[in-house]
Protein backbone atom coordinates (compact mmCIF):
# COMPACT_ATOMS: atom_id res chain seq x y z
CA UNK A 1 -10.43 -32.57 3.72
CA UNK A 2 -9.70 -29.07 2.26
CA UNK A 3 -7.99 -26.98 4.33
CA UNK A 4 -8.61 -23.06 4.10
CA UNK A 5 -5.86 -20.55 4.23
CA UNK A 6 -6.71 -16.69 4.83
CA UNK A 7 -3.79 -14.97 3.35
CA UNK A 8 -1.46 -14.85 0.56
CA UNK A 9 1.16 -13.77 1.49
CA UNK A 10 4.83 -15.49 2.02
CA UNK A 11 3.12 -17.66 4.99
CA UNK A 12 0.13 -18.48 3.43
CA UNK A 13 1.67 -19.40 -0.01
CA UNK A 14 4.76 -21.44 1.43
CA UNK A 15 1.64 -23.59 3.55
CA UNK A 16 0.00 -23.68 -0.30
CA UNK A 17 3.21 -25.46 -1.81
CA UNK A 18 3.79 -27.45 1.20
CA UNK A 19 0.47 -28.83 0.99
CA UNK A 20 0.21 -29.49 -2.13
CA UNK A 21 4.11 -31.25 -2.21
CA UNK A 22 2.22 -33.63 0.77
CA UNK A 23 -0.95 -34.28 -1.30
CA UNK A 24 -3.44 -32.40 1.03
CA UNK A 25 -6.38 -30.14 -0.81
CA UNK A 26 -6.52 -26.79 0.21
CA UNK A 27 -7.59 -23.18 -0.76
CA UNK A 28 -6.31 -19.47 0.19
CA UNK A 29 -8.30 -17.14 0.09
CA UNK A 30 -7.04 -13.44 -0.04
CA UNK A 31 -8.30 -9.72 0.56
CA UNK A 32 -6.47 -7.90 -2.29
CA UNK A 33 -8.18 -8.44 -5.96
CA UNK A 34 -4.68 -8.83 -7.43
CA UNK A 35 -1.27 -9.50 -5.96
CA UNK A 36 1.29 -6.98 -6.60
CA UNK A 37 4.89 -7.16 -5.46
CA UNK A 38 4.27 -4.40 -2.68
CA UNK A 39 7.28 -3.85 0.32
CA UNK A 40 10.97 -3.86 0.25
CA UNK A 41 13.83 -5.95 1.42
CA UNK A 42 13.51 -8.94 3.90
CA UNK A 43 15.84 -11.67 4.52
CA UNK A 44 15.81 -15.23 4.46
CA UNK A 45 18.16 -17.32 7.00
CA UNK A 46 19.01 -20.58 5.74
CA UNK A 47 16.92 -22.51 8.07
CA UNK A 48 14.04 -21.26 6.01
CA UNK A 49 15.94 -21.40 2.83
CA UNK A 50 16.91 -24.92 3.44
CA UNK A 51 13.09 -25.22 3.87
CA UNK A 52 12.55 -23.30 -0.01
CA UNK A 53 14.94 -25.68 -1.54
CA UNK A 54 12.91 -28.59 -0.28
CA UNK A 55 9.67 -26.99 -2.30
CA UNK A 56 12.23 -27.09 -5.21
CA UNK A 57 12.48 -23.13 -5.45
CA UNK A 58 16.63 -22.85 -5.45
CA UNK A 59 16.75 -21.68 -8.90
CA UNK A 60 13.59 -19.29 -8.02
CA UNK A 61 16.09 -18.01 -4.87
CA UNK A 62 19.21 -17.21 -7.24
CA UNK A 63 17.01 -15.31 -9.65
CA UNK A 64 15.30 -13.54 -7.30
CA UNK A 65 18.07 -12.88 -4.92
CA UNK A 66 21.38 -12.02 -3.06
CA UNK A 67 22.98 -14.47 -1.24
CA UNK A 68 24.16 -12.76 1.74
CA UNK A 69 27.71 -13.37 2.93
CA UNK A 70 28.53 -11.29 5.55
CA UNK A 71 26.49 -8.97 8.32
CA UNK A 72 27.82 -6.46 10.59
CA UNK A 73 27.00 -4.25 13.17
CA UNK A 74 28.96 -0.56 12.90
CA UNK A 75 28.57 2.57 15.20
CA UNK A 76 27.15 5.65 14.16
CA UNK A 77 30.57 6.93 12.82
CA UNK A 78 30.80 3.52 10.33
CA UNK A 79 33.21 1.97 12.83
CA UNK A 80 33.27 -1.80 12.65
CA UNK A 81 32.07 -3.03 16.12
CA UNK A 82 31.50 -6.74 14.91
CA UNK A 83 31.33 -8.61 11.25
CA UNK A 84 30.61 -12.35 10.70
CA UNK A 85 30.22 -14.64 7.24
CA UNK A 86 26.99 -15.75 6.82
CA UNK A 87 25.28 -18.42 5.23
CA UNK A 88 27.54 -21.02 3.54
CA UNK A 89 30.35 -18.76 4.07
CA UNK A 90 29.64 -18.99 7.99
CA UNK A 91 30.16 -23.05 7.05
CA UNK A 92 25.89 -23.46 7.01
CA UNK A 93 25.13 -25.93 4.58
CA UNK A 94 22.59 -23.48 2.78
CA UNK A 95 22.54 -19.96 1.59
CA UNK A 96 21.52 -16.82 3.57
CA UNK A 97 19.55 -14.84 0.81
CA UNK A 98 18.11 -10.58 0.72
CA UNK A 99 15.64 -10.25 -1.23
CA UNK A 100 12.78 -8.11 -2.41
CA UNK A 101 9.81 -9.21 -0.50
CA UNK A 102 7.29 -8.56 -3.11
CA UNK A 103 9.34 -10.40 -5.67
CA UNK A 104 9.42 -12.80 -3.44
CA UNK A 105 5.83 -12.86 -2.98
CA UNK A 106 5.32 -13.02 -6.93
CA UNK A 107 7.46 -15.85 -7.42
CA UNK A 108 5.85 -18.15 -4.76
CA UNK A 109 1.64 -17.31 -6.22
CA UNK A 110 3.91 -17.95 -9.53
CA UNK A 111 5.04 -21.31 -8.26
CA UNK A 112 1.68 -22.26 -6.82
CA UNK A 113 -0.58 -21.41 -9.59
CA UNK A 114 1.43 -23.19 -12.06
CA UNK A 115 1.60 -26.59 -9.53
CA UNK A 116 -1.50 -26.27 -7.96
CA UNK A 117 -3.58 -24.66 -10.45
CA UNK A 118 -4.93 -20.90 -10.59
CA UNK A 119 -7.97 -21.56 -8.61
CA UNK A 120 -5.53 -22.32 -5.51
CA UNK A 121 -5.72 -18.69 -4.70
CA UNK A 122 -8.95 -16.69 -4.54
CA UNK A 123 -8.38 -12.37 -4.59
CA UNK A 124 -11.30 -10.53 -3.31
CA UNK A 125 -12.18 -12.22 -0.77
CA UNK A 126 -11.74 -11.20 3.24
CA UNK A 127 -11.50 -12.93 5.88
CA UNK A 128 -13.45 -11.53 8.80
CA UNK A 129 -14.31 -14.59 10.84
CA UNK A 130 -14.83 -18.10 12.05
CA UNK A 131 -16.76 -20.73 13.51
CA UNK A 132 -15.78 -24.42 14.39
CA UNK A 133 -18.74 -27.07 13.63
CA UNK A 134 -19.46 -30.59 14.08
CA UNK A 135 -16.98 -32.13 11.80
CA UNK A 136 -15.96 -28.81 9.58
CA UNK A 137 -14.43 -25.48 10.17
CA UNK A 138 -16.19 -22.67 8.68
CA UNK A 139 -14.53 -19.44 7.31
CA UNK A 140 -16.62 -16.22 7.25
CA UNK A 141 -15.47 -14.07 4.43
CA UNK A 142 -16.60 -10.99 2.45
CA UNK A 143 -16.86 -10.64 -1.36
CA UNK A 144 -17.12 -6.81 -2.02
CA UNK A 145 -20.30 -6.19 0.86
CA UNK A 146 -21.69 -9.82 -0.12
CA UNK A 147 -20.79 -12.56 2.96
CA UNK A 148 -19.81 -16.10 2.01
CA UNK A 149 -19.09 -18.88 4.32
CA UNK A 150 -16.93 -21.48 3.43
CA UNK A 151 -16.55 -25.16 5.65
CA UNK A 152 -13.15 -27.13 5.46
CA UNK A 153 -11.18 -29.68 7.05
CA UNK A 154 -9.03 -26.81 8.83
CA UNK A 155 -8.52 -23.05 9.10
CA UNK A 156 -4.76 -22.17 9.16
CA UNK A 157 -4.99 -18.61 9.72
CA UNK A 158 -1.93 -16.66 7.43
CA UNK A 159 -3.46 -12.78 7.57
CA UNK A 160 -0.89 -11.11 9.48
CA UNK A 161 -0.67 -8.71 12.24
CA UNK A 162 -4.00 -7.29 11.69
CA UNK A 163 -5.43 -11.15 11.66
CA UNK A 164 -9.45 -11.27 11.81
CA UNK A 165 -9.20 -14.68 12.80
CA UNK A 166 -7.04 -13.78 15.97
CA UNK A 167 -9.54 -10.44 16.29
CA UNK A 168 -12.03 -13.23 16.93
CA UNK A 169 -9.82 -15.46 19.32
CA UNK A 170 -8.74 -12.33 21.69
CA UNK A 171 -11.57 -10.15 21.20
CA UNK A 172 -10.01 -7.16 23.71
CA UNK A 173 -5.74 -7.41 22.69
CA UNK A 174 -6.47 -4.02 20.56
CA UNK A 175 -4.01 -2.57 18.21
CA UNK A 176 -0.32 -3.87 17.83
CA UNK A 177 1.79 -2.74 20.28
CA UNK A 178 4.36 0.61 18.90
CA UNK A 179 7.76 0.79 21.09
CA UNK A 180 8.75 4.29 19.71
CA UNK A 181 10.50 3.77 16.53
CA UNK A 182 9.35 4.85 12.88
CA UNK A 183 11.19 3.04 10.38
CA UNK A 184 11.61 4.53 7.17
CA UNK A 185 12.75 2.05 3.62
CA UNK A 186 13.82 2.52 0.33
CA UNK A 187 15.59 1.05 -2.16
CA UNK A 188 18.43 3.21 -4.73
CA UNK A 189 20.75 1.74 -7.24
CA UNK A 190 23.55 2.43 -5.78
CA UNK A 191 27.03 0.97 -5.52
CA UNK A 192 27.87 -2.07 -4.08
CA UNK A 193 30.08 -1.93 -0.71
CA UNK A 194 32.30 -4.08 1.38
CA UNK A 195 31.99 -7.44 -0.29
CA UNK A 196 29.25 -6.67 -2.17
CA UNK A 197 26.89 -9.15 -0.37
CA UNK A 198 27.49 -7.83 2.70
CA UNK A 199 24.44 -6.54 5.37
CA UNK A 200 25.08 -3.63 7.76
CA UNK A 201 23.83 -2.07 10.65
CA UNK A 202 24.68 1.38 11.81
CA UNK A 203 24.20 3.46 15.09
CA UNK A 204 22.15 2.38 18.12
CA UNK A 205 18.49 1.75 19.67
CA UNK A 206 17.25 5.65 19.47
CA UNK A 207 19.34 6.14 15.62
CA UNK A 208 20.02 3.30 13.11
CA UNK A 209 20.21 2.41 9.44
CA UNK A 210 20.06 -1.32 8.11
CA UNK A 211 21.50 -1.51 4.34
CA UNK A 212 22.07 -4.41 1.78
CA UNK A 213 21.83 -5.18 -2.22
CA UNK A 214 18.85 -7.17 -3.05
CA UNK A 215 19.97 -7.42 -6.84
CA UNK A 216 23.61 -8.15 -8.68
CA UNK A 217 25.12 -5.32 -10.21
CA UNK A 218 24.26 -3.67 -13.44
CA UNK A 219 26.41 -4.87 -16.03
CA UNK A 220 26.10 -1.33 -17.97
CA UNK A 221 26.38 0.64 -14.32
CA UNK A 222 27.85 -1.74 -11.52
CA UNK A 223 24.89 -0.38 -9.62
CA UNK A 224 23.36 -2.65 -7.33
CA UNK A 225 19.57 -2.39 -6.40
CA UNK A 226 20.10 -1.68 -2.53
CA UNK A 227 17.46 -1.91 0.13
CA UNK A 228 17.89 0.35 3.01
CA UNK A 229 15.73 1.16 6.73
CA UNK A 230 16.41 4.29 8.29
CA UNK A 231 15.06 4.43 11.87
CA UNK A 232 14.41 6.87 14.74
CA UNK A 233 13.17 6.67 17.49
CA UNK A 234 10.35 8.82 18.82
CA UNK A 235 8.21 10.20 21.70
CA UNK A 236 5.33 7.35 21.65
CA UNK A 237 3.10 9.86 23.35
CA UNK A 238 2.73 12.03 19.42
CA UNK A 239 1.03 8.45 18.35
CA UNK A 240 1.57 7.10 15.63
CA UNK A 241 0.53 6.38 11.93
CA UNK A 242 -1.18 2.84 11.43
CA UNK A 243 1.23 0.78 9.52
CA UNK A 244 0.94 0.06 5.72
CA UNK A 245 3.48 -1.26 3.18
CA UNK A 246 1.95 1.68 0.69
CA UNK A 247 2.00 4.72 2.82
CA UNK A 248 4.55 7.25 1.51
CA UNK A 249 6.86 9.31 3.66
CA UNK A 250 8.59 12.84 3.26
CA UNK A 251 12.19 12.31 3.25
CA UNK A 252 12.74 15.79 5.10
CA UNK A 253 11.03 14.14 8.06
CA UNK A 254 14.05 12.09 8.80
CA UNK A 255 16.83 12.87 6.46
CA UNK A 256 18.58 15.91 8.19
CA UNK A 257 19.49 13.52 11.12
CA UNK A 258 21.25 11.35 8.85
CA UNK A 259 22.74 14.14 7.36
CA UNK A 260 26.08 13.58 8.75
CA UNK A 261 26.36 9.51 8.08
CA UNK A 262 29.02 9.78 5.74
CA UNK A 263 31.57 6.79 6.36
CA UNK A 264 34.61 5.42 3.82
CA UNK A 265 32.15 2.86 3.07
CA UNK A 266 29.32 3.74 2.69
CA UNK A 267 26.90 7.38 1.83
CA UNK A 268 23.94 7.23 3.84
CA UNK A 269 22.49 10.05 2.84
CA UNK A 270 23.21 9.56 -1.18
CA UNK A 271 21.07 6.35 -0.20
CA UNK A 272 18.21 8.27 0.73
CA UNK A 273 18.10 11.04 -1.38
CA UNK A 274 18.64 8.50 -4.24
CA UNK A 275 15.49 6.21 -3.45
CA UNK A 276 12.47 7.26 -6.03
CA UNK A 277 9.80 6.21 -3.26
CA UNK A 278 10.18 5.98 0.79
CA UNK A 279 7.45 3.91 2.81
CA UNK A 280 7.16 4.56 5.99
CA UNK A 281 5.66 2.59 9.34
CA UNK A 282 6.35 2.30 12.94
CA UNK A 283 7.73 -0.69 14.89
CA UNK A 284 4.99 -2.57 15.75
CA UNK A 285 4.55 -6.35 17.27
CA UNK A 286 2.20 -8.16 19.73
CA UNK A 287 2.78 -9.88 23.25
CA UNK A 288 2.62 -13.48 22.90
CA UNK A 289 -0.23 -15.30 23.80
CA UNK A 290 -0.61 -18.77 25.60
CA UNK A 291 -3.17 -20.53 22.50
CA UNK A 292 -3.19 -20.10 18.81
CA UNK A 293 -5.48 -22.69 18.53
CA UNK A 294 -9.10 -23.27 18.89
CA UNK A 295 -10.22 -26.70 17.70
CA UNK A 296 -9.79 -26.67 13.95
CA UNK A 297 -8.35 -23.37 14.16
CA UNK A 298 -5.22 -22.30 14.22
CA UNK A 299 -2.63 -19.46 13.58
CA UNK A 300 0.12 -19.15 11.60
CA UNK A 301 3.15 -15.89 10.51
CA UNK A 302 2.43 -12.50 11.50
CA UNK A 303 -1.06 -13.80 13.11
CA UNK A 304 0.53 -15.98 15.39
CA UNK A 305 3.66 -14.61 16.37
CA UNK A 306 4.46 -10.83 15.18
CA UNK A 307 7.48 -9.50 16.09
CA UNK A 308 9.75 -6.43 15.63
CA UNK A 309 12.23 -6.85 12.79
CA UNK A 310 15.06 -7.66 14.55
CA UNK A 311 17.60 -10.14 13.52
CA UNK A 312 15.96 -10.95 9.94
CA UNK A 313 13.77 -13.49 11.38
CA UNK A 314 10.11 -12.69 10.46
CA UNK A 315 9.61 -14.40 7.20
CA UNK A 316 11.79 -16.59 8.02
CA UNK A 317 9.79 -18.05 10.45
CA UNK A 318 6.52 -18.18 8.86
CA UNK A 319 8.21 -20.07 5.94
CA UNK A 320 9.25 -22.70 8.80
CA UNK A 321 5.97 -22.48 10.71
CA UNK A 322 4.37 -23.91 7.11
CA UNK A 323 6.44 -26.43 6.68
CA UNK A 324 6.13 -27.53 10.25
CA UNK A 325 2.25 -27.65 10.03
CA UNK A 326 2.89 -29.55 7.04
CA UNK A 327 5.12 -32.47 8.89
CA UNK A 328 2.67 -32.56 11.63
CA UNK A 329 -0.27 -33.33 9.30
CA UNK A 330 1.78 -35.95 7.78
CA UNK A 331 2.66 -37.41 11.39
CA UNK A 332 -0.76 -36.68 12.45
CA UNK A 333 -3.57 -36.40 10.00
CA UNK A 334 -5.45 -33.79 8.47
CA UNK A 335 -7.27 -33.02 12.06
CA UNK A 336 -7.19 -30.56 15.36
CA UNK A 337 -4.37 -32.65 16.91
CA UNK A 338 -1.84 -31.62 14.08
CA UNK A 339 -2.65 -28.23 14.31
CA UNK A 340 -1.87 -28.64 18.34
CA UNK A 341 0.72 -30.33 17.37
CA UNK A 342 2.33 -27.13 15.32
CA UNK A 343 1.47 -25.09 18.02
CA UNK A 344 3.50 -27.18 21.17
CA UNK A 345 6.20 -27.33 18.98
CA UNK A 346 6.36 -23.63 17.81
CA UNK A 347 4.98 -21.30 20.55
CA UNK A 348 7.45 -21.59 22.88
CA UNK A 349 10.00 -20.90 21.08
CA UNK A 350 8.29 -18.02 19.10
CA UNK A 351 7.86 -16.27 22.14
CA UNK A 352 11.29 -16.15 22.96
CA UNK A 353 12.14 -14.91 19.72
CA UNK A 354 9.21 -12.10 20.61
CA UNK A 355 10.93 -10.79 23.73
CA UNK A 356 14.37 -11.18 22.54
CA UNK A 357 13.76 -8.66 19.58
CA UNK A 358 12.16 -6.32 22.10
CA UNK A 359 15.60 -5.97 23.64
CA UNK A 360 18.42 -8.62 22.98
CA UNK A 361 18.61 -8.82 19.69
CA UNK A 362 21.24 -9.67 18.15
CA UNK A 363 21.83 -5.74 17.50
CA UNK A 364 21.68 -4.69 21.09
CA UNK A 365 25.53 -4.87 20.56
CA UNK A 366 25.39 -1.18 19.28
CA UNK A 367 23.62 -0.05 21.88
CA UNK A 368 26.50 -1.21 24.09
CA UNK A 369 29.03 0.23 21.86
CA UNK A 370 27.30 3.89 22.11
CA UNK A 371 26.56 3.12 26.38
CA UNK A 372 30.36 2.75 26.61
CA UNK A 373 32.34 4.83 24.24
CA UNK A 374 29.58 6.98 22.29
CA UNK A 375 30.26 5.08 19.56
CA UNK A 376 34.06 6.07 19.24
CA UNK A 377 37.03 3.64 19.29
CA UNK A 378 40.24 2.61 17.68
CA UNK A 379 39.88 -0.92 18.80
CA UNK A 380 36.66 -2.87 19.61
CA UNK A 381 37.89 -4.96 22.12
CA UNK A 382 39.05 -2.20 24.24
CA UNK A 383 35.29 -1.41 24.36
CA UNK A 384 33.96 -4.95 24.67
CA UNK A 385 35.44 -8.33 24.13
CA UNK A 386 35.72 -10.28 21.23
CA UNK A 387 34.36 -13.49 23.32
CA UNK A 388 31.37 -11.13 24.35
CA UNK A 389 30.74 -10.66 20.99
CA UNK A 390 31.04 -14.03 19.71
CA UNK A 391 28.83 -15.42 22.09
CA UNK A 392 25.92 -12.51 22.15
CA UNK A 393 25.82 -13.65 18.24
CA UNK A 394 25.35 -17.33 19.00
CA UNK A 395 22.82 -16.52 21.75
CA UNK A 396 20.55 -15.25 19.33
CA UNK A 397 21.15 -17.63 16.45
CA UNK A 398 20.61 -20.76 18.65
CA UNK A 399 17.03 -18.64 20.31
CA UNK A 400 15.93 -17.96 16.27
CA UNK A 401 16.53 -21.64 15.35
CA UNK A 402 19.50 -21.36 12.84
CA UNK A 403 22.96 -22.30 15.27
CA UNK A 404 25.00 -23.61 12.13
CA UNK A 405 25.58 -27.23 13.82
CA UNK A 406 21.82 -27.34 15.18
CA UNK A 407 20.64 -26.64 11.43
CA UNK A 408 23.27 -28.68 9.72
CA UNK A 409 22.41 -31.86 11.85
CA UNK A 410 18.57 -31.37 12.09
CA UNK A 411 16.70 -34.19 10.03
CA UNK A 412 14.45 -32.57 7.54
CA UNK A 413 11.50 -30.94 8.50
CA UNK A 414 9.83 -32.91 5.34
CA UNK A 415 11.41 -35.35 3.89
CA UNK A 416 11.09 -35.20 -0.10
CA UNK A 417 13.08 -38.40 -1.02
């Protein structure tokens, strides 16, 4: 009853540790011959932390981490347009953490080997394929040149946005889909601003920055390890770079037009210039599409429902997807209907989060902001109203899956009594 994971990352190793907490044998295999922490900042929103805390990983999450406790949206002059607490300071019952993604990553294999064993994760080995048989699914991977076919129980499919096992389900859906915008991240010691936990986004859909700590302050410095995105957006007909977390950028391709974002709170530019390495990729997702699942196959994460990172949702949700697969094997069995099960439960809604962050995000407040006033104001609500505000934030909260009293009263996904 072994069921086969392609992928190691934060999907793939959150399904590990959720199958293993439920008893069920499994194996990932992934592409890389050794993990390293590669990316940047991401953020976790407690409906997936609530999920971590249920693997037993709290103490992982406060070592790791920033617990986020507030997140704002400014204009491109650092004006505040709209600023709410967040996580238990919003009156959730669990944190909101930033964090480093590939520290993340580290501390999940970490957690894994050590309860499941090292052989729970094979490197080297990539997925390029499947086929469902009789009574067995069989993965089709590749060892250096060398092919090797593996049969399970299940393939949950956890390799991302450039998934070979949904290659093989939609044969013609080509590259992911680029709206424009290069993104461009870093991270610089820098110091702390606002409340020191505090997330902020600056400027509007063509010109934006994203910036929070992902580490406490230096004792010695009272410098805080702070992630930052700078993004522009661009004329989609020069193409476009394919997307890797290693690819390193020029700062002079982007820094002069943040030249002038110098607000009372915070030095965009310092950030920048201070960063000792700048990746850079465009924003890329994929349409939804109407199956992730073929028999004992299914999709899972970036390979089932990739999305623009928009609202801090992404790994998020593939740390929820996980656990849901996990509850429906429990309800259902190690077998094709728990995998369909995962999937009528999760597409839907996935898809709405899809074509939300194409347009409504929960940021699309700036872009209103710079329609209306170019970004300049002395008060907000002369520009929009405060009840607009309040309720464009719950819009997206409740479409994501973490409105505080939807969370707060959901039964667990697993219970671990």
């Amino acid at each position: 009853m072994t069921v086969l994971i392609p992928g190691a990352g934060i999907a793939g190793l959150t399904l590990g540790l959720t199958l293993h907490q439920i008893g069920v044998p499994f194996r990932i295999y992934e592409k890389t011959a050794e993990l390293t922490p590669l990316g940047v900042g991401i953020n976790l929103q407690p409906n997936a932390v609530r999920e971590l805390l249920d693997l037993g990983l709290g103490a992982m999450l406060d070592e790791i981490g920033v617990r986020t406790r507030e997140y704002g949206f400014y204009s491109k002059y650092g004006r505040e347009i709209w600023v709410e607490p967040r996580g238990t300071w919003a009156g959730y019952r669990w944190p909101q953490y930033s964090v480093h993604r590939g520290r993340l990553q580290m501390a999940l294999l970490a957690a894994l080997r050590e309860r499941a064993g090292p052989e729970s994760v094979v490197t080297g080995h990539r997925a390029v394929g499947f086929e469902n048989a009789d009574n067995a699914a069989v993965l089709h991977l590749r060892c250096g040149t060398d092919p090797l076919f593996v049969a399970g129980e299940l393939i949950i499919a956890a390799d991302g946005i450039h998934s070979a096992i949904r290659s093989q389900m939609y044969p013609d859906e080509g590259a992911p889909i680029w709206n424009g915008a290069v993104l461009w991240r870093g991270t610089t010691q820098a110091k702390p601003f606002r409340t020191g936990a505090s997330m902020a986004l600056a400027g509007h859909d063509s010109q934006r920055v994203v910036v929070y700590p992902i580490s406490a302050p230096d004792p010695q410095t009272g410098l805080a390890l702070t992630n930052w995105i700078a993004e522009l957006r661009v004329d989609p007909s020069q193409g476009w770079r394919k997307e890797d977390w290693n690819r390193t950028a020029d700062v002079q391709e982007f820094l002069p037009a943040f030249e002038s974002w110098t607000f009372e709170w915070l030095d965009v530019p310092a950030l920048i210039k201070g960063a000792d390495r700048v990746l850079e990729y465009p924003m890329v997702d994929r349409d939804p599409v109407d199956c992730w699942t073929d028999k004992r196959v299914t999709l899972m994460g970036d390979a089932a429902h990739p999305t623009y990172p928009v609202g801090s949702n992404g790994a998020s949700q593939a740390i929820v997807d996980a656990r849901i697969i996990g509850a429906s094997m429990l309800a259902h069995g190690v077998c094709p209907r728990a995998l369909s099960a995962f999937e009528e439960k999760v597409r839907p809604e996935s898809r709405k989060v899809i074509l939300a962050n194409r347009g409504s995000g929960p940021d699309a407040v700036m872009q209103i902001v710079e329609d209306r006033c170019g970004g300049v104001f002395d008060n907000i609500e002369d520009v929009i109203p405060k009840d607009e505000l309040e309720a464009h934030a719950a819009r997206y909260k409740s479409v994501a899956g973490f409105g505080i009293e939807e969370l707060n009263t959901r039964p667990p996904t697993i219970d671990v009594r």
